[in-house]
N, C-alpha and C. Protein backbone atom coordinates (compact mmCIF):
# COMPACT_ATOMS: atom_id res chain seq x y z
N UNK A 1 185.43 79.21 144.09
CA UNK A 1 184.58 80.08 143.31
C UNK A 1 183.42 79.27 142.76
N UNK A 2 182.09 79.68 142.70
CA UNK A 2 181.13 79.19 142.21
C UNK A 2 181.45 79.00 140.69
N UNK A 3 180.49 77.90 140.15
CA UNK A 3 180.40 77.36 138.89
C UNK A 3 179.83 78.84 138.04
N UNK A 4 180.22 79.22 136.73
CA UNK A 4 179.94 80.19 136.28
C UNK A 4 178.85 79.80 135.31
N UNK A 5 177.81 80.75 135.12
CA UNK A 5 176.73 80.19 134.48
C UNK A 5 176.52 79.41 132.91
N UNK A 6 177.81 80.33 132.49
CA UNK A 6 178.57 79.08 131.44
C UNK A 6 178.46 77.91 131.39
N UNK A 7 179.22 77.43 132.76
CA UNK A 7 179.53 76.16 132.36
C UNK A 7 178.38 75.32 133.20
N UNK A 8 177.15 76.24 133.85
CA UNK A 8 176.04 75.79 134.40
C UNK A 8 175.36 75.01 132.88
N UNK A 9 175.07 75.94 131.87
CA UNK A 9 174.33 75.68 130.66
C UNK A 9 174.64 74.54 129.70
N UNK A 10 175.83 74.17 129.99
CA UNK A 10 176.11 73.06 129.49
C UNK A 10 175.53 71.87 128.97
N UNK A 11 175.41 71.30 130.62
CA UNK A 11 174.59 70.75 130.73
C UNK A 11 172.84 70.86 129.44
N UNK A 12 172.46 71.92 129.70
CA UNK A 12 171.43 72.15 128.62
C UNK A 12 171.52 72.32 127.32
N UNK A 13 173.02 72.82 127.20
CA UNK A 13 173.69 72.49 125.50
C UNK A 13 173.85 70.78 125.22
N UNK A 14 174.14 70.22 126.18
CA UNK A 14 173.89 68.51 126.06
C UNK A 14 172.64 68.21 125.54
N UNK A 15 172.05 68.61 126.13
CA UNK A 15 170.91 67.79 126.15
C UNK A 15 169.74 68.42 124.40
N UNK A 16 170.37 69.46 124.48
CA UNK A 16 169.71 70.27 122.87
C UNK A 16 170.34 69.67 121.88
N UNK A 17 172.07 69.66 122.38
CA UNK A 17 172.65 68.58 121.12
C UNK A 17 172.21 67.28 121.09
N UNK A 18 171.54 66.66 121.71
CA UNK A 18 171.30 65.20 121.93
C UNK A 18 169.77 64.96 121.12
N UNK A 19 168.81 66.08 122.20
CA UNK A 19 167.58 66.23 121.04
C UNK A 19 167.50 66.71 119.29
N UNK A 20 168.70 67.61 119.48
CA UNK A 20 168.72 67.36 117.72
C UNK A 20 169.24 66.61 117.23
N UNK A 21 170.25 66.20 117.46
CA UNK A 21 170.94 64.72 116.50
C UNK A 21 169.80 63.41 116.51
N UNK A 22 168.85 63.63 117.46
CA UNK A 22 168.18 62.67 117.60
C UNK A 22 167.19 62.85 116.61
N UNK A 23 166.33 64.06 116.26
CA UNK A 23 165.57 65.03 115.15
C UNK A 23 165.91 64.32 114.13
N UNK A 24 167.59 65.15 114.20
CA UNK A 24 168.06 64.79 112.38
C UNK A 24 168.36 62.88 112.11
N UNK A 25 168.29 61.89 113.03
CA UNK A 25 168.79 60.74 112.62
C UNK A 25 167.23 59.92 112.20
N UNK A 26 166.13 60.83 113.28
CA UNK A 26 164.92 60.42 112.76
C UNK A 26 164.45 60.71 111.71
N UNK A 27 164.89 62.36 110.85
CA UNK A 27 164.36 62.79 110.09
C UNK A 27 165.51 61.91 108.75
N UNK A 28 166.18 61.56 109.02
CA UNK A 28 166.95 61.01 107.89
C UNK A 28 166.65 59.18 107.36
N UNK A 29 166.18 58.88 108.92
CA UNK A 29 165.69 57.28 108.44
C UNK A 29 164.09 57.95 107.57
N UNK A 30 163.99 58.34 108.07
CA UNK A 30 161.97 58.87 107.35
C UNK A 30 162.31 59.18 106.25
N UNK A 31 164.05 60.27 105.68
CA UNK A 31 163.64 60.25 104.12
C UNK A 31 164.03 59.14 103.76
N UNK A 32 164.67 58.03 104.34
CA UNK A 32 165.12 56.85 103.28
C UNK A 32 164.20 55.90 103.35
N UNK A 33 163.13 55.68 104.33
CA UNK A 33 162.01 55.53 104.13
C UNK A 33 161.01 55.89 102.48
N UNK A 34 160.84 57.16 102.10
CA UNK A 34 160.16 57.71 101.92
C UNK A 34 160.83 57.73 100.56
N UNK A 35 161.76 57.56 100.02
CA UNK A 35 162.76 57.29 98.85
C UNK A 35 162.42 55.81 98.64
N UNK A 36 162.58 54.85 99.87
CA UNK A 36 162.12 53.56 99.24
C UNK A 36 160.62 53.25 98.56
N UNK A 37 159.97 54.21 99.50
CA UNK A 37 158.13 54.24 99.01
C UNK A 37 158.47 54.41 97.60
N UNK A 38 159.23 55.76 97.14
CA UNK A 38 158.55 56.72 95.68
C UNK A 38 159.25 55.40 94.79
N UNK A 39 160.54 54.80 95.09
CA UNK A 39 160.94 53.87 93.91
C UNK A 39 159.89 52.96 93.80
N UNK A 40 159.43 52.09 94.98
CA UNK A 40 158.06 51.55 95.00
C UNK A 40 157.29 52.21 93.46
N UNK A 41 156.66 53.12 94.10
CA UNK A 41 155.68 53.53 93.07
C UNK A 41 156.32 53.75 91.81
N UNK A 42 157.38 54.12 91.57
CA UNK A 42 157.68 54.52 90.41
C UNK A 42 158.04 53.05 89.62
N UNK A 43 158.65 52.00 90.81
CA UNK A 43 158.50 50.86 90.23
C UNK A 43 156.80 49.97 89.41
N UNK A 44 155.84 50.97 90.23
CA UNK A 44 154.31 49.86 89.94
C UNK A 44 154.60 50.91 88.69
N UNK A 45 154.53 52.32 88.46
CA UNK A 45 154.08 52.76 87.32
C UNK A 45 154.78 52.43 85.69
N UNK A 46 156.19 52.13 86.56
CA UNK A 46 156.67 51.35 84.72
C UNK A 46 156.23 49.95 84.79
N UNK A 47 155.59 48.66 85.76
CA UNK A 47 155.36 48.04 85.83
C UNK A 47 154.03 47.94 84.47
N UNK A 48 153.31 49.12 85.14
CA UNK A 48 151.89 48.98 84.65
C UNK A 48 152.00 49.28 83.58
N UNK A 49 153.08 50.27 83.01
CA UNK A 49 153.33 50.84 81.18
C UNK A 49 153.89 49.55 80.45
N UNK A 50 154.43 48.84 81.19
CA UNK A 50 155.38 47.47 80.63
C UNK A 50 154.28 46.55 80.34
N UNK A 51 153.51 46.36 80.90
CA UNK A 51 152.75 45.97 80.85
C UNK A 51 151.65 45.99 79.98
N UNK A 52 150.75 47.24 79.81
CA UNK A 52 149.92 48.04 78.84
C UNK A 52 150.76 47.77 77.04
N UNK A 53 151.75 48.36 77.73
CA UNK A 53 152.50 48.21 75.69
C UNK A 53 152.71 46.49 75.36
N UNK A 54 152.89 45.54 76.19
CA UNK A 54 152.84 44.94 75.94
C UNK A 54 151.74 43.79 75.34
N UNK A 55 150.59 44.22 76.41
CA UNK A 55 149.65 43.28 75.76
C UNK A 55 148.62 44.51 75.01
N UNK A 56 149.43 45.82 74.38
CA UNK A 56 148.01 46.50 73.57
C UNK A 56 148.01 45.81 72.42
N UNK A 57 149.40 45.35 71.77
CA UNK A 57 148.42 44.42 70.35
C UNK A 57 148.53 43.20 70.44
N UNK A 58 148.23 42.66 71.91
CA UNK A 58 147.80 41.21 71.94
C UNK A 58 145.96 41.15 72.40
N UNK A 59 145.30 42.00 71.36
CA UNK A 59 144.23 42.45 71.77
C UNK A 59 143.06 41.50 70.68
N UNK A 60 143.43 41.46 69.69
CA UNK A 60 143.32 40.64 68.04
C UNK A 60 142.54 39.09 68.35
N UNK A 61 142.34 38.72 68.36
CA UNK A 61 141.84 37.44 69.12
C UNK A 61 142.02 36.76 69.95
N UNK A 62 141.76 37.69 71.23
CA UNK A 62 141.55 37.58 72.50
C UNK A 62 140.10 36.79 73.16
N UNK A 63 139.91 35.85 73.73
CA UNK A 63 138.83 35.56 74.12
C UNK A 63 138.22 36.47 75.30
N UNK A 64 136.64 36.40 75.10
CA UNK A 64 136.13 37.61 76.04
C UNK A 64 136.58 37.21 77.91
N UNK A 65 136.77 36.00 78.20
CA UNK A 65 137.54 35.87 79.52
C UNK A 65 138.70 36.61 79.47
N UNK A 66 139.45 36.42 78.83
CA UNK A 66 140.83 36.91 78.81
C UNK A 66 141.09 38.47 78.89
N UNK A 67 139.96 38.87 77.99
CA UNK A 67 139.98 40.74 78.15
C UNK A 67 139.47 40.89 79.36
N UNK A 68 138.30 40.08 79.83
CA UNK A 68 137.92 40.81 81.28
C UNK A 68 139.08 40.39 82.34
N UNK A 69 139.50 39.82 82.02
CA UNK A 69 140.78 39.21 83.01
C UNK A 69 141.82 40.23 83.00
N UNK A 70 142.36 40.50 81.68
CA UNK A 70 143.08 41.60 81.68
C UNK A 70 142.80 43.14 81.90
N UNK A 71 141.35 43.06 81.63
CA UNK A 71 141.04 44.69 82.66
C UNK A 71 140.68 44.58 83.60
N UNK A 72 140.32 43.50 84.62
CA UNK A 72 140.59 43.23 85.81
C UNK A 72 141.75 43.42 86.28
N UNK A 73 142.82 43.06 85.80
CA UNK A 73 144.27 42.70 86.49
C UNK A 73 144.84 44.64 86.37
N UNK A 74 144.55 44.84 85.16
CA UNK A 74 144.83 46.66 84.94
C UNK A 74 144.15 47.84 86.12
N UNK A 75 142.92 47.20 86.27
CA UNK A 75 142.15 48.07 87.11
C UNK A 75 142.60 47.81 88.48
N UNK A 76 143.28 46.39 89.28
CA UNK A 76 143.92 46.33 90.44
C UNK A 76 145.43 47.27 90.31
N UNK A 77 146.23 46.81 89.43
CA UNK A 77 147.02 47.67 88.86
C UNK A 77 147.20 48.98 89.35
N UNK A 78 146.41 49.61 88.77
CA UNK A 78 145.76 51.21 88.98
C UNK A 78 145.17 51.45 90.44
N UNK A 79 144.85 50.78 90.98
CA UNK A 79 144.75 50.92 92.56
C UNK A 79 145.60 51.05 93.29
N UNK A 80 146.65 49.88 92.65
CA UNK A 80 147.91 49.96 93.60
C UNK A 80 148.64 51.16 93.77
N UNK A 81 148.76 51.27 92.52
CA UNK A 81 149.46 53.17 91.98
C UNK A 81 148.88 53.88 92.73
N UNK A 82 147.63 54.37 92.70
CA UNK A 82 146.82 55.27 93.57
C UNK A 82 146.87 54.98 95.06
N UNK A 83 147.15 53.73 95.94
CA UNK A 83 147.34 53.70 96.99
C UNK A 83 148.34 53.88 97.63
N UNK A 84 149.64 53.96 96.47
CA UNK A 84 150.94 54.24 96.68
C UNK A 84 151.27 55.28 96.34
N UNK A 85 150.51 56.21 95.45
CA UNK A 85 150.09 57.96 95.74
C UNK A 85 150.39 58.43 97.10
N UNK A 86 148.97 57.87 97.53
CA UNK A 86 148.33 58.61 98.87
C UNK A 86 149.19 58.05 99.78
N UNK A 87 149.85 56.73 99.69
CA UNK A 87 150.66 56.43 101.05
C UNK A 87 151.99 57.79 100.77
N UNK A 88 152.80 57.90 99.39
CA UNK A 88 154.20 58.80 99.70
C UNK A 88 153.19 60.08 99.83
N UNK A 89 152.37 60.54 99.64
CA UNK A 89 152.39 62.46 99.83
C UNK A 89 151.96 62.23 101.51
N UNK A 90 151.20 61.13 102.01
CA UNK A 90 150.98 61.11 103.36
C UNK A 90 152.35 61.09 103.97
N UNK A 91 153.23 60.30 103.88
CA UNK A 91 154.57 60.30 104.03
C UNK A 91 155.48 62.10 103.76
N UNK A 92 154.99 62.47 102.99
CA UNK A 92 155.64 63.62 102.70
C UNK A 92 155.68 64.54 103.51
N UNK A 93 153.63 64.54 104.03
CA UNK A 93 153.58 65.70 104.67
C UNK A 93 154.21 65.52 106.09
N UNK A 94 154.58 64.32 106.60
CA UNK A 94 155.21 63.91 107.36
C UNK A 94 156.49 64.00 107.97
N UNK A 95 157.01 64.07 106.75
CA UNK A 95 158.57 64.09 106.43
C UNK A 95 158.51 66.40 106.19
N UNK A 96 157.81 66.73 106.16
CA UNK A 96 157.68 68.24 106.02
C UNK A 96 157.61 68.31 107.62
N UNK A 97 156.73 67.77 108.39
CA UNK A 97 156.45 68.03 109.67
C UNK A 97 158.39 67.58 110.80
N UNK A 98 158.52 66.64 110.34
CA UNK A 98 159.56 65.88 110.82
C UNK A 98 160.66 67.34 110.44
N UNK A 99 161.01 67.80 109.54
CA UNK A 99 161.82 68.71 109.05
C UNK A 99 161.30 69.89 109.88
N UNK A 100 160.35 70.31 110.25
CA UNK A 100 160.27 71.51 111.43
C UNK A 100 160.50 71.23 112.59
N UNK A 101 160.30 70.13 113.26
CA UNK A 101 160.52 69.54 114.25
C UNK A 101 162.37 69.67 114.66
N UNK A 102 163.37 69.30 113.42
CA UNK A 102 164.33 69.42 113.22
C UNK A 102 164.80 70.70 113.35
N UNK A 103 164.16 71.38 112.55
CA UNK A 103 164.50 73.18 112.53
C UNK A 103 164.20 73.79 113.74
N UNK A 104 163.42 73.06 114.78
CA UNK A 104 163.53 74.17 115.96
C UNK A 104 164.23 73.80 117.06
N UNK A 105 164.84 71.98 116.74
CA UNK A 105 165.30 71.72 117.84
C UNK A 105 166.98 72.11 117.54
N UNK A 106 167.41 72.42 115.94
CA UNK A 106 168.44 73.27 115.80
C UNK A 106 168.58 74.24 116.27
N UNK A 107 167.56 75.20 115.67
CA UNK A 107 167.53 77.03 116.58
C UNK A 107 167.92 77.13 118.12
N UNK A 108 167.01 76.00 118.62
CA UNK A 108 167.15 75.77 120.09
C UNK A 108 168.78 75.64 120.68
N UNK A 109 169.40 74.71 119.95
CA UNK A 109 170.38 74.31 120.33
C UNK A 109 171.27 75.76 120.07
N UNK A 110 171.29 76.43 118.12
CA UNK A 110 172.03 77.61 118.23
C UNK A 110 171.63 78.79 119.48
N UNK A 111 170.50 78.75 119.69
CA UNK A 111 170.35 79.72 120.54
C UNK A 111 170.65 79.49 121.78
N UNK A 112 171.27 78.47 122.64
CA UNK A 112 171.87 78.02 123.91
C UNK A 112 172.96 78.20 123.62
N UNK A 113 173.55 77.97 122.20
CA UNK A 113 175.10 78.61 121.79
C UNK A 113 175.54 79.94 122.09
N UNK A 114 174.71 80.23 121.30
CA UNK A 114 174.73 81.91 122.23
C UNK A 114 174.92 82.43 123.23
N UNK A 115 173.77 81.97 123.52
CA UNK A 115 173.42 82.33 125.13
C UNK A 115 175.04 82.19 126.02
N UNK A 116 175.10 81.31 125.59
CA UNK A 116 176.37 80.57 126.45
C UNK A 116 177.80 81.57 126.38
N UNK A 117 177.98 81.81 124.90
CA UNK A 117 179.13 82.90 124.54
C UNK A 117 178.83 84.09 125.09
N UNK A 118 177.63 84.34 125.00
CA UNK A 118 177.17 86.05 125.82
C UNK A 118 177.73 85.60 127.60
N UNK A 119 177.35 84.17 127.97
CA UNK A 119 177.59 84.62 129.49
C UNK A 119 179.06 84.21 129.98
N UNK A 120 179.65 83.68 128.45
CA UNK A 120 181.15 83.80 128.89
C UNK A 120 182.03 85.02 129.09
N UNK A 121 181.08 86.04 128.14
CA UNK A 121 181.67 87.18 127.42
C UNK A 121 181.20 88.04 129.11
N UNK A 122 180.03 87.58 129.42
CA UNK A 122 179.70 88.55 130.69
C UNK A 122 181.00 88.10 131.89
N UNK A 123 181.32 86.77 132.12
CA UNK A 123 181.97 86.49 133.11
C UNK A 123 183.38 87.17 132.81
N UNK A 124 183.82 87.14 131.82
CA UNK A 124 185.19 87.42 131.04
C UNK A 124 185.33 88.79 131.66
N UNK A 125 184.33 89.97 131.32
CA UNK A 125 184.58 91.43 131.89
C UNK A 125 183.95 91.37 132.82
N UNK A 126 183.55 90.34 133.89
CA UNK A 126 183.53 90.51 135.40
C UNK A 126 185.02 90.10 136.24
N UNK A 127 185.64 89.05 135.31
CA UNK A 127 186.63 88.84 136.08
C UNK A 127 187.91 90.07 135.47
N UNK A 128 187.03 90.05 134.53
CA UNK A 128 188.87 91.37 134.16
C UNK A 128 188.63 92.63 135.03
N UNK A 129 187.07 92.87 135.38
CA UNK A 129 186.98 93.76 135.87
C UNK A 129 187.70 93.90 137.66
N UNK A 130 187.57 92.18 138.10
CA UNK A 130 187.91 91.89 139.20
C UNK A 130 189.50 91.99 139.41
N UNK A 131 190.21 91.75 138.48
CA UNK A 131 191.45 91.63 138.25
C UNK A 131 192.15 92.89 137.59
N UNK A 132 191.20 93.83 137.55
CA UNK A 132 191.78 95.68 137.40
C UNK A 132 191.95 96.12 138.78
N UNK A 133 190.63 96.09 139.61
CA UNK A 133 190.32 96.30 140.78
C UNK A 133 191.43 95.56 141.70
N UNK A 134 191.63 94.44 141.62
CA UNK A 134 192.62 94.11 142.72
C UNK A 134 194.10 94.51 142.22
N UNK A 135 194.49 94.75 140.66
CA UNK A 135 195.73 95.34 140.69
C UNK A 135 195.72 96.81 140.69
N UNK A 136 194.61 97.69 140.87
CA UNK A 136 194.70 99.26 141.02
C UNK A 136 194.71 99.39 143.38
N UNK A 137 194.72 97.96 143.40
CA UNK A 137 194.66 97.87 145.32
C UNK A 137 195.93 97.48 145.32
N UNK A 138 196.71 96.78 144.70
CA UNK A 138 198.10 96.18 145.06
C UNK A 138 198.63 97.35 144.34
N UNK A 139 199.10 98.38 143.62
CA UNK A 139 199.20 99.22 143.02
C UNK A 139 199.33 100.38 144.08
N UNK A 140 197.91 100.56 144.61
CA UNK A 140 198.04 101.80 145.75
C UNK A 140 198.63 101.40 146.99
N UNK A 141 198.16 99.84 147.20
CA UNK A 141 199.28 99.37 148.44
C UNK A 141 200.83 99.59 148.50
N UNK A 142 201.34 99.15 147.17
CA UNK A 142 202.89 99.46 146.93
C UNK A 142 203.06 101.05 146.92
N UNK A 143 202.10 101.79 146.41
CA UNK A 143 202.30 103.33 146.60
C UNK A 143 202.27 103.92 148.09
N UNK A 144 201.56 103.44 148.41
CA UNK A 144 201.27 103.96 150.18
C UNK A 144 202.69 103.26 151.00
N UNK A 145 203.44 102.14 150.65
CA UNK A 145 204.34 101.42 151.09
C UNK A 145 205.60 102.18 150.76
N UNK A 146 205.53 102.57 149.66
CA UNK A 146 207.38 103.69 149.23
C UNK A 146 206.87 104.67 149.66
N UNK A 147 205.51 105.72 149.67
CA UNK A 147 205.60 106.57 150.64
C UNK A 147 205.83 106.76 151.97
N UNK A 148 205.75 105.04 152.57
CA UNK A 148 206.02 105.64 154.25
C UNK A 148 207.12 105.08 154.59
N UNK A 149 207.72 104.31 153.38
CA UNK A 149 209.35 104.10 153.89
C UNK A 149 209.93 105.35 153.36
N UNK A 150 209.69 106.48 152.25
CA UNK A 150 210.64 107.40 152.40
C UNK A 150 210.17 108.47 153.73
């Protein structure tokens, strides 16, 4: 008997399960990625408050090098923060894109699930249907058989 289209699809249920686990293992290194970025930043921004409270009342007789030094060092500071902004929301929208990418190669896969149960469900009442049909023939055979032995 030929391969039933069932277990033809298989094969393509492989390969959907393979592309999504592959989705979700990418989409899961990208958020731990993207978790290490935000501690990053969240690390420069108490950096920079630790910082600020610390030298605001060491302000008192400060030599004028020393203040421009220190709003020099504040104003790099503040760059960093801002460049580590724009790097996690760039990351984000990324990690948003990565997450659809995920969501369709799921659907994909549920929907070969399907597919697959519908053409088991089709083969199932082709063969029951095959297996009515040959016992309503062995059925009339045994009937036609006690009629011509009596």
């Amino acid at each position: 008997m030929a391969e039933s289209r069932a277990k033809r699809m298989q094969v393509v249920l492989t390969l959907a399960v393979r592309q999504e686990d592959e989705a979700a293992e990418k989409l899961r290194q990208f958020r731990d990625q993207l978790a290490q970025e935000e501690r990053q930043l969240q690390d420069l921004r108490d950096y920079a408050n630790q910082y600020l409270q610390a030298q605001g009342g060491l302000r008192q007789g400060v030599l004028a090098h020393e203040l421009i030094n220190y709003s020099s060092f504040i104003h790099r500071l503040n760059e960093a923060c801002t460049e580590q902004e724009t790097k996690v929301q760039r990351m984000q929208s990324l990690l948003a894109n990565l997450q659809k990418q995920w969501q369709i190669k799921h659907q994909k896969r549920k929907s070969i699930e399907d597919l697959i149960k519908r053409l088991q469900h089709d083969d199932d009442v082709i063969l029951e249907k095959r297996l009515q049909k040959e016992l309503d023939e062995l059925s009339s055979l045994q009937l036609r058989h006690r009629s011509g032995q009596e």
